[in-house]
Each structure stands twice: as structure tokens, then as C-alpha cells.
C-alpha atoms as a PDB file:
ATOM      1  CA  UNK A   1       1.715 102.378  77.098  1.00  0.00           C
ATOM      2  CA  UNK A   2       1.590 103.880  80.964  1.00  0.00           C
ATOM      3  CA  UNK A   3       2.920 107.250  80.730  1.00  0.00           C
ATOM      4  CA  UNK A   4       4.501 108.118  84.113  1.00  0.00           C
ATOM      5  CA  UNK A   5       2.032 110.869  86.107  1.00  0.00           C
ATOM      6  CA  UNK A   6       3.386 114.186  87.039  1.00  0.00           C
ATOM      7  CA  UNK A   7       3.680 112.956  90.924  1.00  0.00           C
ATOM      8  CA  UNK A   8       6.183 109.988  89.693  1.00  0.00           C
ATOM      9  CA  UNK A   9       8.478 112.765  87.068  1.00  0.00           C
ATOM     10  CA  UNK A  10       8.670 115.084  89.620  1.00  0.00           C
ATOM     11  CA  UNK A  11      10.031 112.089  92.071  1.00  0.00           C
ATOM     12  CA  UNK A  12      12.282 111.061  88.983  1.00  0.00           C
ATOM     13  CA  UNK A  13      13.901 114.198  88.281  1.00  0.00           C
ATOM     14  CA  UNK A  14      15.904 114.815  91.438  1.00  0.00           C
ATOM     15  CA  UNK A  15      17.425 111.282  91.000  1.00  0.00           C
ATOM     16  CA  UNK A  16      18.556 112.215  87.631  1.00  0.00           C
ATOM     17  CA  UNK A  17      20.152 115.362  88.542  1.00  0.00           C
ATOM     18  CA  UNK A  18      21.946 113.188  91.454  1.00  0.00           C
ATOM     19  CA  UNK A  19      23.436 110.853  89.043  1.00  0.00           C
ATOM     20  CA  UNK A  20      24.010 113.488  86.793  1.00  0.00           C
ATOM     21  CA  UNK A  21      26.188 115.277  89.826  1.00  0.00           C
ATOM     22  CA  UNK A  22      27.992 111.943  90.705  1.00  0.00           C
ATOM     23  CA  UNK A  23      28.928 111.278  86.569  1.00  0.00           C
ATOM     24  CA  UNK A  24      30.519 114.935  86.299  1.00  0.00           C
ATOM     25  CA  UNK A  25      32.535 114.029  89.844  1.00  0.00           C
ATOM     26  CA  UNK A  26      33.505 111.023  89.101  1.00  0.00           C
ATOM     27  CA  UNK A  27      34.949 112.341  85.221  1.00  0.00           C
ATOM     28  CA  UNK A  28      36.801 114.777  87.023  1.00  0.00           C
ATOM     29  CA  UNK A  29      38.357 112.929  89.290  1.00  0.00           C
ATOM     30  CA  UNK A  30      39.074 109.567  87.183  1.00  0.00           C
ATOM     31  CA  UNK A  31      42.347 109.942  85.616  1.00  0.00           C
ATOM     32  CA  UNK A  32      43.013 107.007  82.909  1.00  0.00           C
ATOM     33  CA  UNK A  33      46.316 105.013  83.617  1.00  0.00           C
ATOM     34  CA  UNK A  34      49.090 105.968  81.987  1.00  0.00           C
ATOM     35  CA  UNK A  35      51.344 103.175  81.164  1.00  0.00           C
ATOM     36  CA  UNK A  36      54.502 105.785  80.659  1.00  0.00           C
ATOM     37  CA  UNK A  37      54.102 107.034  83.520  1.00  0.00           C
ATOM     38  CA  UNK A  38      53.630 103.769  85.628  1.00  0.00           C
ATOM     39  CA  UNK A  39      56.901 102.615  83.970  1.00  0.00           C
ATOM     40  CA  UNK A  40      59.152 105.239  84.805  1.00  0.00           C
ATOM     41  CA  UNK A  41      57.766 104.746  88.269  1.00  0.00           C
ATOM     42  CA  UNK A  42      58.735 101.728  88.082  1.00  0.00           C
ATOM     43  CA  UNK A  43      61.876 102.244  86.694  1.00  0.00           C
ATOM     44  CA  UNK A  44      62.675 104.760  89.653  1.00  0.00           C
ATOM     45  CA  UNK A  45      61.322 102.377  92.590  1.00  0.00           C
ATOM     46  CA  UNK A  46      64.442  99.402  90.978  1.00  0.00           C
ATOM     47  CA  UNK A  47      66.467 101.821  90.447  1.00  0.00           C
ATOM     48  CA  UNK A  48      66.663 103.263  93.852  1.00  0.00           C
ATOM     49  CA  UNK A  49      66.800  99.440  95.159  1.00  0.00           C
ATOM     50  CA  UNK A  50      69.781  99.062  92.769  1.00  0.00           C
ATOM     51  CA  UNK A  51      71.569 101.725  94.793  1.00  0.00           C
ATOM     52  CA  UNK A  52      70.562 100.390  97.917  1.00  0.00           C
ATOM     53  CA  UNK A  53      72.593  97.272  96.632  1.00  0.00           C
ATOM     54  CA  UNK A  54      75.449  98.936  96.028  1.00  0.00           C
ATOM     55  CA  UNK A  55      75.592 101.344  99.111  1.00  0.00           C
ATOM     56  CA  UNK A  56      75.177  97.753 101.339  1.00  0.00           C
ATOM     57  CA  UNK A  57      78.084  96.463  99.468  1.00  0.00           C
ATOM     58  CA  UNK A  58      80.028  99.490  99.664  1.00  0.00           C
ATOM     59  CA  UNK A  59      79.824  99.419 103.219  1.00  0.00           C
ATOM     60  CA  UNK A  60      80.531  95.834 103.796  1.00  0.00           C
ATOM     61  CA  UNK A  61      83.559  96.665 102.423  1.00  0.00           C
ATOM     62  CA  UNK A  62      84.991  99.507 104.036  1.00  0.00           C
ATOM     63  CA  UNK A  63      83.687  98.022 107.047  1.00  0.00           C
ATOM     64  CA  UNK A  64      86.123  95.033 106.130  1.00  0.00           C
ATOM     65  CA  UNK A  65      89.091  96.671 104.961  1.00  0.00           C
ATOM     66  CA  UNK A  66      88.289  98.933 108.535  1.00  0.00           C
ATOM     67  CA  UNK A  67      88.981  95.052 110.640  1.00  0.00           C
ATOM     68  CA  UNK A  68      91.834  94.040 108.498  1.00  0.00           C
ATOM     69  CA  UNK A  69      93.665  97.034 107.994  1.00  0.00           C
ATOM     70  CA  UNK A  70      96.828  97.824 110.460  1.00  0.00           C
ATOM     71  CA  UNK A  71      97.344 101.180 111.099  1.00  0.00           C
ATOM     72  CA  UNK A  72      94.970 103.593 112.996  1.00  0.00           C
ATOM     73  CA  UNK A  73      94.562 105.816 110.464  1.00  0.00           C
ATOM     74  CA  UNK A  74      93.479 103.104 107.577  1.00  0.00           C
ATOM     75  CA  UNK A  75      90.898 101.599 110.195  1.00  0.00           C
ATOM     76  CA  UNK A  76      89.330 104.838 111.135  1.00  0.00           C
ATOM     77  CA  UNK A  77      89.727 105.955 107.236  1.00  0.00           C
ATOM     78  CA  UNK A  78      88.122 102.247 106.111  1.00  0.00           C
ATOM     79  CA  UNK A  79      85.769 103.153 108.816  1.00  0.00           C
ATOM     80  CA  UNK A  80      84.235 106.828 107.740  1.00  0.00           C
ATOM     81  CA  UNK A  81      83.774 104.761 104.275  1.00  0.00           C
ATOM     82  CA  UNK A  82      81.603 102.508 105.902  1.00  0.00           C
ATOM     83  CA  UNK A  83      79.570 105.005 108.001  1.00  0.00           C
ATOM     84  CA  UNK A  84      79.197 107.394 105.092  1.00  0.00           C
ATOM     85  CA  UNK A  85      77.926 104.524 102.831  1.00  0.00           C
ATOM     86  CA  UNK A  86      75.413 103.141 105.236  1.00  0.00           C
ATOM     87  CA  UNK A  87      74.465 106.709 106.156  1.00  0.00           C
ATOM     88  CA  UNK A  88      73.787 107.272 101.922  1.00  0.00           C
ATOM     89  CA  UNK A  89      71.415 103.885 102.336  1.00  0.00           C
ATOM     90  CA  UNK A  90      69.460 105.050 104.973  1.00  0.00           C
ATOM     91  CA  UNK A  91      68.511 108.115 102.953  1.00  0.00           C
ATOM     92  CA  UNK A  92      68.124 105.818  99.764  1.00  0.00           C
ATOM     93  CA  UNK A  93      65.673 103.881 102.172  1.00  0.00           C
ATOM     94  CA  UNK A  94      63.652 106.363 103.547  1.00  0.00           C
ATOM     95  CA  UNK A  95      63.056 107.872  99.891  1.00  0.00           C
ATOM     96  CA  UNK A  96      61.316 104.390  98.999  1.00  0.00           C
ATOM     97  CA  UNK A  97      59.150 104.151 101.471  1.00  0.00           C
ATOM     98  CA  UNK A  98      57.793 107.220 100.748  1.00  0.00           C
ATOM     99  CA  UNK A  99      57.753 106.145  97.251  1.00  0.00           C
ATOM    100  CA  UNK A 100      55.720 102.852  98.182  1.00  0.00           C
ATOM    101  CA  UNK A 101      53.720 104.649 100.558  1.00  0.00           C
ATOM    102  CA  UNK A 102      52.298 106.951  97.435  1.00  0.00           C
ATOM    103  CA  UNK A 103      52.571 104.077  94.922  1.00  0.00           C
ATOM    104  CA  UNK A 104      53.683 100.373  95.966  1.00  0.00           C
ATOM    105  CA  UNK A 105      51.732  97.329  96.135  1.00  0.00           C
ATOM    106  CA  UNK A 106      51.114  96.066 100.140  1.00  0.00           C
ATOM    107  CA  UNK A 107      54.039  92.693  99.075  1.00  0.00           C
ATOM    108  CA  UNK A 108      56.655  95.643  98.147  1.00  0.00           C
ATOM    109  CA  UNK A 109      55.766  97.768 101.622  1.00  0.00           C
ATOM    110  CA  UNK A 110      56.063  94.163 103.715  1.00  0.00           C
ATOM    111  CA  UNK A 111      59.570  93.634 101.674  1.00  0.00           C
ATOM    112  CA  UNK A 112      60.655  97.046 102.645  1.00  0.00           C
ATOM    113  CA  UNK A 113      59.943  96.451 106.144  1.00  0.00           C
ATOM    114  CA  UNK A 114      61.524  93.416 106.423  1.00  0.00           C
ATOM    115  CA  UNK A 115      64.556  95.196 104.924  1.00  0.00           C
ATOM    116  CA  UNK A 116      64.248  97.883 107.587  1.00  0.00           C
ATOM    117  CA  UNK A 117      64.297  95.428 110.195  1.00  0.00           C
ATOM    118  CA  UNK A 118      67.576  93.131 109.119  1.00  0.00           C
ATOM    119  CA  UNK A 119      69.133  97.189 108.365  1.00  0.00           C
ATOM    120  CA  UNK A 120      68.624  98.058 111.975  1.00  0.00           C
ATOM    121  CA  UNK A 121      70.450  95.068 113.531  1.00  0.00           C
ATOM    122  CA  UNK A 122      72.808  95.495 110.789  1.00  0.00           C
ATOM    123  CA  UNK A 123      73.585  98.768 111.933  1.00  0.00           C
ATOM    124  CA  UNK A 124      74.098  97.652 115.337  1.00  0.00           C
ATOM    125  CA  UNK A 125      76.683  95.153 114.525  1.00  0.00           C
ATOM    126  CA  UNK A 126      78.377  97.922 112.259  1.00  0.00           C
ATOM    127  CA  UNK A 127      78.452 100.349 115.307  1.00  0.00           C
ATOM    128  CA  UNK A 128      80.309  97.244 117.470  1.00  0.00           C
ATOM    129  CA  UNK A 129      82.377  96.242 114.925  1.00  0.00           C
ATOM    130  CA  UNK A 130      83.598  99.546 113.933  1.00  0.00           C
ATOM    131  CA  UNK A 131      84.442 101.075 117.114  1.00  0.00           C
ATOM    132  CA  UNK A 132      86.514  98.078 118.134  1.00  0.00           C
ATOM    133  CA  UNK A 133      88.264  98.038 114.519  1.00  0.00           C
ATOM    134  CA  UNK A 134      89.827 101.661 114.802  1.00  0.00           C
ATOM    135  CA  UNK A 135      91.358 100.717 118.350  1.00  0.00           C
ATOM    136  CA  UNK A 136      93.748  97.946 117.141  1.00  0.00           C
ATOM    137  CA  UNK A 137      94.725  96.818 119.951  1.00  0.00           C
ATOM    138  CA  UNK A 138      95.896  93.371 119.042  1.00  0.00           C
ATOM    139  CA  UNK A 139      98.158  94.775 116.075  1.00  0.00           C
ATOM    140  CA  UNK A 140      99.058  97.361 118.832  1.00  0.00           C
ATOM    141  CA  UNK A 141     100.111  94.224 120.825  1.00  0.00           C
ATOM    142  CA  UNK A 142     102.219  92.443 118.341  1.00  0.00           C
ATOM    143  CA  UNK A 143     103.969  95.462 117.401  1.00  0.00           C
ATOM    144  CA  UNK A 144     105.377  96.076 120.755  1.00  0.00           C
ATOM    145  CA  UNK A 145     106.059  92.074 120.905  1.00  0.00           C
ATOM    146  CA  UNK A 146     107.996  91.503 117.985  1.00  0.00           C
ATOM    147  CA  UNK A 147     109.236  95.110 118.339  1.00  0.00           C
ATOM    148  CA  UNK A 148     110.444  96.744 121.624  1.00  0.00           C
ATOM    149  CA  UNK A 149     110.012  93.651 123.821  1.00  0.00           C
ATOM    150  CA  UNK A 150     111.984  91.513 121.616  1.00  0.00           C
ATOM    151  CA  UNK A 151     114.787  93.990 121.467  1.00  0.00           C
ATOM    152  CA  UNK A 152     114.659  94.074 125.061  1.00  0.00           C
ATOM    153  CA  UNK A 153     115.319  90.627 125.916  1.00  0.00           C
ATOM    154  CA  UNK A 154     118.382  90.913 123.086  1.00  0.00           C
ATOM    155  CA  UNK A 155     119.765  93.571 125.027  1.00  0.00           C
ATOM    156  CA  UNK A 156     119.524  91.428 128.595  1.00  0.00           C
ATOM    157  CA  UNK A 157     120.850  88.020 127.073  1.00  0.00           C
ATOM    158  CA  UNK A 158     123.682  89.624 125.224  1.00  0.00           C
ATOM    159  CA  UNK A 159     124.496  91.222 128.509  1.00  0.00           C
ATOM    160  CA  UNK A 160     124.030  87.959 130.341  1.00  0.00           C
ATOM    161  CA  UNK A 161     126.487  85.975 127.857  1.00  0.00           C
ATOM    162  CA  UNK A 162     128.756  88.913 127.847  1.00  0.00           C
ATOM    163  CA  UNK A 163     128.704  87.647 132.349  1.00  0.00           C
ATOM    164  CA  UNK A 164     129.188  84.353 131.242  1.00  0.00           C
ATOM    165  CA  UNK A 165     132.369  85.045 128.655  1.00  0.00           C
ATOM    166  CA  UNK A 166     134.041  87.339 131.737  1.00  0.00           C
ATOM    167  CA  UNK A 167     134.134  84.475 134.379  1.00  0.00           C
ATOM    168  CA  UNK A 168     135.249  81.574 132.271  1.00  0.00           C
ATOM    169  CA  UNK A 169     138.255  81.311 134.396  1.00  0.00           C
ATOM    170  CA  UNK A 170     135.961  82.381 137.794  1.00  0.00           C
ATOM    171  CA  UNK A 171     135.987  79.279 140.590  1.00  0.00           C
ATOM    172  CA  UNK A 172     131.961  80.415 140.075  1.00  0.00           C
ATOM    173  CA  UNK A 173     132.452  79.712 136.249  1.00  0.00           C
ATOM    174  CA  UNK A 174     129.535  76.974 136.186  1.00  0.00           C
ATOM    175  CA  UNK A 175     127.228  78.710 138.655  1.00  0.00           C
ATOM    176  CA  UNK A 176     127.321  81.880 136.751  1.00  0.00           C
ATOM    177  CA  UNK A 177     126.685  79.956 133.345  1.00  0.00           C
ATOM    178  CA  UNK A 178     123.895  77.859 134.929  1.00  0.00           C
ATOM    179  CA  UNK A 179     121.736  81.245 136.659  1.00  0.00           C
ATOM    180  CA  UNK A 180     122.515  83.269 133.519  1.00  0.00           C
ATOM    181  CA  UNK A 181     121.172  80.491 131.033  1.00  0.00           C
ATOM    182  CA  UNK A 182     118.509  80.086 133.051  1.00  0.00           C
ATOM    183  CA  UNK A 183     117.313  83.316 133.624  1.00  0.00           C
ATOM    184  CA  UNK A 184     117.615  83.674 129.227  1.00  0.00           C
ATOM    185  CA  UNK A 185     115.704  80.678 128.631  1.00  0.00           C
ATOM    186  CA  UNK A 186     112.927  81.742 130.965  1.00  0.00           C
ATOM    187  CA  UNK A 187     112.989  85.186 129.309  1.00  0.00           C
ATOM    188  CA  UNK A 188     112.517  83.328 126.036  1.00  0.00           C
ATOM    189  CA  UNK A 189     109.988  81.006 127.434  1.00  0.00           C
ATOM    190  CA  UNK A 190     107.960  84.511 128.328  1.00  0.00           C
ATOM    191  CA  UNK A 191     108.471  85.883 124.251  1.00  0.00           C
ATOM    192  CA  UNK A 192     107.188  82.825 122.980  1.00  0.00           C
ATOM    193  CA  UNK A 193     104.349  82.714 124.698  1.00  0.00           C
ATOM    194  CA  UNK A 194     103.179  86.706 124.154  1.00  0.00           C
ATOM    195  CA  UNK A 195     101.640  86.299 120.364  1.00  0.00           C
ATOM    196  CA  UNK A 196      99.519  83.288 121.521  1.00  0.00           C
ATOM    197  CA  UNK A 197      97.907  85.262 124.099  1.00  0.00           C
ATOM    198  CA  UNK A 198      97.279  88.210 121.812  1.00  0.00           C
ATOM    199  CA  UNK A 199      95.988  86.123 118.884  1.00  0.00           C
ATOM    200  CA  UNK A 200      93.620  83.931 121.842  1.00  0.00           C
ATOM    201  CA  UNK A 201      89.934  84.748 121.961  1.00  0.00           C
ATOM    202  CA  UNK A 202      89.205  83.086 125.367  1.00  0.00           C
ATOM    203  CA  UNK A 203      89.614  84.680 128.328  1.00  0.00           C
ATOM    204  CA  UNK A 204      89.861  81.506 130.115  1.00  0.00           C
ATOM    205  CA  UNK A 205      92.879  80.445 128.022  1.00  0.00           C
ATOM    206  CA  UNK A 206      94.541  83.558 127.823  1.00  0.00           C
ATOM    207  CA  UNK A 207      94.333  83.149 132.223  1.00  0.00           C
ATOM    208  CA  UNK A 208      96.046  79.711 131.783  1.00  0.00           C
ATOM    209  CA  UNK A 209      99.051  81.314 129.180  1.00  0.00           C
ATOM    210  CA  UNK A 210      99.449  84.080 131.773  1.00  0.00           C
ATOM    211  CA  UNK A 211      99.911  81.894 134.563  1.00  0.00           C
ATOM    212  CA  UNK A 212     102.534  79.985 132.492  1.00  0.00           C
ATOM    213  CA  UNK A 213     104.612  83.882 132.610  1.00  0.00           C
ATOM    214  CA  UNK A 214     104.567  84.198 135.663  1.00  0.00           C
ATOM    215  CA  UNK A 215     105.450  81.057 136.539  1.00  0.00           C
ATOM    216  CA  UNK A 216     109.026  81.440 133.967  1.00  0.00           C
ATOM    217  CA  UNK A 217     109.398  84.784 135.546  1.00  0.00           C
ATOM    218  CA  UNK A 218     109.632  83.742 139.087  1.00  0.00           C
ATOM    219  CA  UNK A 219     112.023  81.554 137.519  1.00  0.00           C
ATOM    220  CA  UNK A 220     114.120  84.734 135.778  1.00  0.00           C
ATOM    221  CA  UNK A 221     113.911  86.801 138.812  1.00  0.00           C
ATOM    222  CA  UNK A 222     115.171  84.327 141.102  1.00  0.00           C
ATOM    223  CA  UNK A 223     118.295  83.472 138.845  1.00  0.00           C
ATOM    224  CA  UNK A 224     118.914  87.211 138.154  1.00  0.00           C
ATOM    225  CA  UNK A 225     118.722  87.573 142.438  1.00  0.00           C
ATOM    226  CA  UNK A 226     120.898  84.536 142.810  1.00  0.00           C
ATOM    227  CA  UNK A 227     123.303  85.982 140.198  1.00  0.00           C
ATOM    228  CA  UNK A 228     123.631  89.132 142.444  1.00  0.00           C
ATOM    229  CA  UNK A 229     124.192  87.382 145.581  1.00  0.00           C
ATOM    230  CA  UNK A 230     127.658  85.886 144.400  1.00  0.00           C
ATOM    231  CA  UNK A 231     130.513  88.052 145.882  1.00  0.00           C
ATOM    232  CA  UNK A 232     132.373  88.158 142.680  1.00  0.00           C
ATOM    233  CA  UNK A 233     129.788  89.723 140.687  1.00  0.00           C
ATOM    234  CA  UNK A 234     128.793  92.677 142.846  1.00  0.00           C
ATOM    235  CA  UNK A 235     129.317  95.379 140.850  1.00  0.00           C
ATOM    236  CA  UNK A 236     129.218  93.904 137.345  1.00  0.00           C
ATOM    237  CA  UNK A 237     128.128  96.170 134.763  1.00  0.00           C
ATOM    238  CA  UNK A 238     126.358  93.180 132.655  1.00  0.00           C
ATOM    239  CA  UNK A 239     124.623  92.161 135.923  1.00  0.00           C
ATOM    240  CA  UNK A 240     123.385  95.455 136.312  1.00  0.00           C
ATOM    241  CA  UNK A 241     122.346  95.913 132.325  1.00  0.00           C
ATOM    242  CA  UNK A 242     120.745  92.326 132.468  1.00  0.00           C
ATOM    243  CA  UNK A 243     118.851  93.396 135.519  1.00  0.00           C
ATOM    244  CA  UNK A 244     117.397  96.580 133.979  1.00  0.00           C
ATOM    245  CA  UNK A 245     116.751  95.430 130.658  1.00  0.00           C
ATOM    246  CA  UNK A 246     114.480  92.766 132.167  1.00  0.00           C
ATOM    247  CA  UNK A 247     112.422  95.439 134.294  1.00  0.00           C
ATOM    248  CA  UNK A 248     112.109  97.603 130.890  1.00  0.00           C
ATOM    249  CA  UNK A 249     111.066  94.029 129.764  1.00  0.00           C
ATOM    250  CA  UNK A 250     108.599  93.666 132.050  1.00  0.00           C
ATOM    251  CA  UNK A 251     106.556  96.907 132.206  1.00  0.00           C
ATOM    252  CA  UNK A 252     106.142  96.309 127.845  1.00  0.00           C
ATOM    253  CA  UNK A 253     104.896  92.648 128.855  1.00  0.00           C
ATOM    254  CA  UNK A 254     102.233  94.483 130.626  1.00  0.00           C
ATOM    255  CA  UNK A 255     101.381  96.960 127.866  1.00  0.00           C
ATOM    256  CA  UNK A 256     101.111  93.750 125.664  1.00  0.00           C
ATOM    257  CA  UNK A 257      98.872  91.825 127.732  1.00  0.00           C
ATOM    258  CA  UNK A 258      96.761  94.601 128.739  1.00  0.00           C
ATOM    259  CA  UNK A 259      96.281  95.279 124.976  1.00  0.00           C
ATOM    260  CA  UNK A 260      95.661  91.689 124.108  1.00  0.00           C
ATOM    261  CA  UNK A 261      93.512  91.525 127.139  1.00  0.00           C
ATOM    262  CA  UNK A 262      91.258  94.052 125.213  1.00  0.00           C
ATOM    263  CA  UNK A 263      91.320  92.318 121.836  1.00  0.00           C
ATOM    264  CA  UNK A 264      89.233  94.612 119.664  1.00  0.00           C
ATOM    265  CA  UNK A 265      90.729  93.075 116.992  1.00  0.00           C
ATOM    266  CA  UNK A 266      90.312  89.714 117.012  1.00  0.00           C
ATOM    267  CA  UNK A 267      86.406  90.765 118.570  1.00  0.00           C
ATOM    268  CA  UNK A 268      85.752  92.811 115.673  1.00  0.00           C
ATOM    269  CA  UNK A 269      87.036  90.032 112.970  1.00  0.00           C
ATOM    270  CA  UNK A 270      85.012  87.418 115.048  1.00  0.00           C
ATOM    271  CA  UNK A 271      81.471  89.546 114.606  1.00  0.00           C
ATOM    272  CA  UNK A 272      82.330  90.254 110.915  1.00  0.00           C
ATOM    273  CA  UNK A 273      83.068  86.867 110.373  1.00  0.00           C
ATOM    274  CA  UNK A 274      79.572  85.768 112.008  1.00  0.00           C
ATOM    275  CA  UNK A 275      76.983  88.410 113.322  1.00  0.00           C
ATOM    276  CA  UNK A 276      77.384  90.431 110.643  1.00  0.00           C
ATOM    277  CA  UNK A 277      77.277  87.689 107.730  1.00  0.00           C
ATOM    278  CA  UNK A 278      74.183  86.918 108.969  1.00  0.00           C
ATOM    279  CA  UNK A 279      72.771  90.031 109.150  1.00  0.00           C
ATOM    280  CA  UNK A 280      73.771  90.862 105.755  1.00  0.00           C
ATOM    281  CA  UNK A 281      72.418  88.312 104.323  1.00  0.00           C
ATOM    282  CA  UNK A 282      69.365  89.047 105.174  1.00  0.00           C
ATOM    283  CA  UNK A 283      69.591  92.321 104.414  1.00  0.00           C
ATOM    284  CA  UNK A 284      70.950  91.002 100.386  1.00  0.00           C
ATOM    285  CA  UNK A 285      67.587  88.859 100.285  1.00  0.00           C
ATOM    286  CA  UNK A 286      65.130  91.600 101.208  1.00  0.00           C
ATOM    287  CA  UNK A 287      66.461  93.604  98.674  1.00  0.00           C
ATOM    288  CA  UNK A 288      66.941  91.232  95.666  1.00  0.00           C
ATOM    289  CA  UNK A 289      62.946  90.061  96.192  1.00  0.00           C
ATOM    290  CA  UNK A 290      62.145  93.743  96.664  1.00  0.00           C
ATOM    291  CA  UNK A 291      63.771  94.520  93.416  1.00  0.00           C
ATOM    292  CA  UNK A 292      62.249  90.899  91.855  1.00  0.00           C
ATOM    293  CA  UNK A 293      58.760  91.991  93.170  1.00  0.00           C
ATOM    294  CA  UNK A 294      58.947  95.692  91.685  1.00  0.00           C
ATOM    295  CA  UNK A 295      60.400  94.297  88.431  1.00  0.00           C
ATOM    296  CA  UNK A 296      57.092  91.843  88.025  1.00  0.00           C
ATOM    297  CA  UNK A 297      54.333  94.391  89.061  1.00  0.00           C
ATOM    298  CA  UNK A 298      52.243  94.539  86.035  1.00  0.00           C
ATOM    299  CA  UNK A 299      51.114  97.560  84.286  1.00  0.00           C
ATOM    300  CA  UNK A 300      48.069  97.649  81.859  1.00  0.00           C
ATOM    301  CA  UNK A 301      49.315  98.031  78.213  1.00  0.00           C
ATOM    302  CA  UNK A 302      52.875  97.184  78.480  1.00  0.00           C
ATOM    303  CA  UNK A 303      54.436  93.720  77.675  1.00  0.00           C
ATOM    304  CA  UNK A 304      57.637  92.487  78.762  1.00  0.00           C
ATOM    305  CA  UNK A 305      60.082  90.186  76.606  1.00  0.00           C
ATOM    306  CA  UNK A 306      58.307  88.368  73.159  1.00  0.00           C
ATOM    307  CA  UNK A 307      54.971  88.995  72.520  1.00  0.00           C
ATOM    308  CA  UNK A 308      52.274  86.461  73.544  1.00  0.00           C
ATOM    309  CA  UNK A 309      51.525  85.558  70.070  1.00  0.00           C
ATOM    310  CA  UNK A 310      54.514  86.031  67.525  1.00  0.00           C
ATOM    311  CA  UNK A 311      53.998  85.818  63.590  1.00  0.00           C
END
């Protein structure tokens, strides 16, 4: 046998104590996997994307009920839901991604992130749709239609008929029936065509329903003025009621349209009903294969569902 020389031992011994140095590191750093542990962080990573679920959802539909409901104060109630929930999701997201950032695999950080970015344009939508919800304009709009504006025009035909029932015996009998039926059915023609301007998304048809007003209120304006021009009427009370009840009339029509004109209603139902669909649906995917991907990780020691080889 060749029995190492003193030179070659004294060469060998600081190697030794090197790898002795880097054995007691390493055993004091190495910490042995602890399945337990790795499964109740697991367990808290789906959990928290469980409540992720169910804040998005929770928001989705407050920010619903927020479109569809017709009051102010439901919509702006509907509306605080909806902020308040997507405000608890953002938190819920954050605290993953610092969970994932100590602990996740690199597929579970590129879910998140994918997440994060269909959130933010979700968000965005949310911030549209909910600041045109709470306005109402378009339920504003019928209200006044169906409501003051239609009791308006009551007032001025009752007044006109009343004209018409006075001067049944008048030499101007016909010409007072023919002006005053006119200038109602005109009037009328104007009602009717208020809720399909307030319930129409295009400006350019909402231009061409407009034009149709103004066209039947030439026509009531120039019956009501040839009306006043017969010597027989001047100083008729009903004149002077129909008269006034139609400029009343008018200055509502113009609260109506300019509400309509706005349309936050139908504007916020139309995003709901399409941006933000889309953008939740992405947002539901991300989620479900975050959850799918956290739910698969494997951990060393721990089986899921029947054991590979039953007896």
C-alpha cells in the first residue's frame, strides 16, 4: 500500500475541514418538507381564491341591481355594494400575490397576473357603468313623461273640448272644432313619440324623432295662434288655459329630451350587457384555473382521492 506523505495530508486536511464547514451549513440551513405545513398552505392560497370568487360575484351583482334599479337612492345604495365588494377583492388579491411571491409555483404567479390584468379593465368598466347608473336619467325621463307631461296635455285638451262644447251654436262652430282638434292631435302626436326617444340609443335616430316634434308642434302652435285670431274667442278663458298648459307642456318636453339626450341608463345597461360580460369572464376563468392549478400542486407525502394501489 502507498501511504500518503506528510506534504499530500497536510494538502488534504484543509479540504476536509472545508467540507466539513459546508456539511454543518448546509444541516443548518436544510429544513425537511413538511407535508402539514405545505397543505395548509395550500389550503389558504384556494381558499383566498374562493373568496375572490365570491367578492367578483358579489359585485357583479350590486353592480346590476345598481343599472336596473329606479330610484336614486337604490342605484347609489346597489352601487356602494359594488364598490365595497370589489374594493374587499383587491385586498383579497394583493394578499395572494404576496402569498405566491413567498410560496407559488411560476404557472400560479402567470395566472394571478393574468387575473390582475382582466381586474383592471374590469374596474374600469365598473367605474363607467356605475357613475352613469346612479344618475337615472332615462327613468328620470319617463317619469316626467308619463307623469307631469301627460297631465299637462289632459289639462290643455280638456280645455280645448271645453272651446269646442261653448261654440256649438257659433257661425265659427266648424273652424273652432277643426284648429282645436288639430292642435290636440298634434299634442298627442308629440306624447307618443317622447318614450321612443328616451328608450333610443342612437343619437342619429333620436335627431330624426326630434325633428318629427317639432314638426307636430309648428303644427299646435299655429292652430292655437289661429284659434286666437278669431274675434269671437278673444278673451276665452279655455283659449287662454289651452295656451298655457301647452307652454308648461313644452318647457317638461325639454327636461325630457335633455334627460333622454343623456341616457345614462340605457349606456350603463348597454356596457353591462357587453363590456363588462366580457371582462368578467375573463376575470371567472383566471380564477377557476388559478384555483384548479393550486388544487393540483403536488406535495411530497400526501395523496389525494384512493390510494394508488387498493387491497
Amino acid at each position: 500500500m502507498i501511504k500518503p506523505g506528510t506534504k499530500a495530508i497536510l494538502w488534504m486536511i484543509p479540504g476536509a475541514a472545508l467540507m466539513l464547514v459546508f456539511v454543518l451549513v448546509a444541516a443548518h440551513f436544510y429544513k425537511p418538507e413538511n407535508p402539514a405545513e405545505k397543505l395548509a398552505f395550500k389550503t389558504r392560497r384556494a381558499d383566498l381564491v374562493g373568496r375572490m370568487q365570491l367578492a367578483l360575484a358579489s359585485a357583479s351583482e350590486a353592480e346590476k341591481s345598481a343599472v336596473l334599479a329606479i330610484t336614486d337612492e337604490e342605484s347609489q345604495r346597489f352601487a356602494d355594494q359594488a364598490r365595497a365588494a370589489t374594493g374587499q377583492l383587491e385586498r383579497e388579491r394583493l394578499e395572494l400575490e404576496d402569498l405566491l411571491k413567498a410560496g407559488g409555483t411560476q404557472g400560479e404567479k402567470d395566472l394571478l397576473a393574468q387575473f390582475s390584468k382582466a381586474f383592471t379593465e374590469l374596474q374600469r368598466i365598473d367605474k363607467e357603468v356605475l357613475s352613469l347608473a346612479v344618475k337615472n336619467t332615462n327613468v328620470k325621463a319617463y317619469s316626467l313623461a308619463f307623469g307631469p307631461a301627460a297631465d299637462t296635455i289632459k289639462e290643455m285638451n280638456e280645455a280645448l273640448s271645453s272651446l269646442v262644447a261653448a261654440h256649438t251654436d257659433s257661425p265659427e262652430a266648424k273652424k273652432v272644432m277643426i284648429l282645436a282638434f288639430g292642435a290636440e292631435t298634434s299634442a298627442l302626436r308629440i306624447q307618443t313619440l317622447l318614450p321612443p326617444h328616451i328608450a333610443e340609443e342612437s343619437d342619429q335616430k333620436m335627431d330624426a324623432l326630434e325633428s318629427q316634434m317639432d314638426k307636430e308642434d309648428r303644427q299646435v302652435r299655429k292652430d292655437l295662434d289661429g284659434l286666437a285670431a278669431l274675434p269671437e274667442l278673444s278673451g276665452s278663458n279655455d283659449l287662454a288655459t289651452a295656451r298655457s298648459r301647452y307652454a308648461k307642456y313644452t318647457k317638461i318636453k325639454t327636461q325630457i329630451l335633455a334627460l333622454s339626450r343623456e341616457n345614462t341608463n340605457v349606456r350603463s345597461l348597454t356596457i353591462s350587457l357587453n363590456q363588462k360580460r366580457k371582462a368578467m369572464l375573463l376575470c371567472q376563468e383566471a380564477l377557476s384555473a388559478l384555483k384548479q392549478a393550486i388544487l393540483e400542486e403536488p406535495i411530497k407525502g400526501v395523496t389525494y382521492g384512493s390510494p394508488p394501489h387498493p387491497r
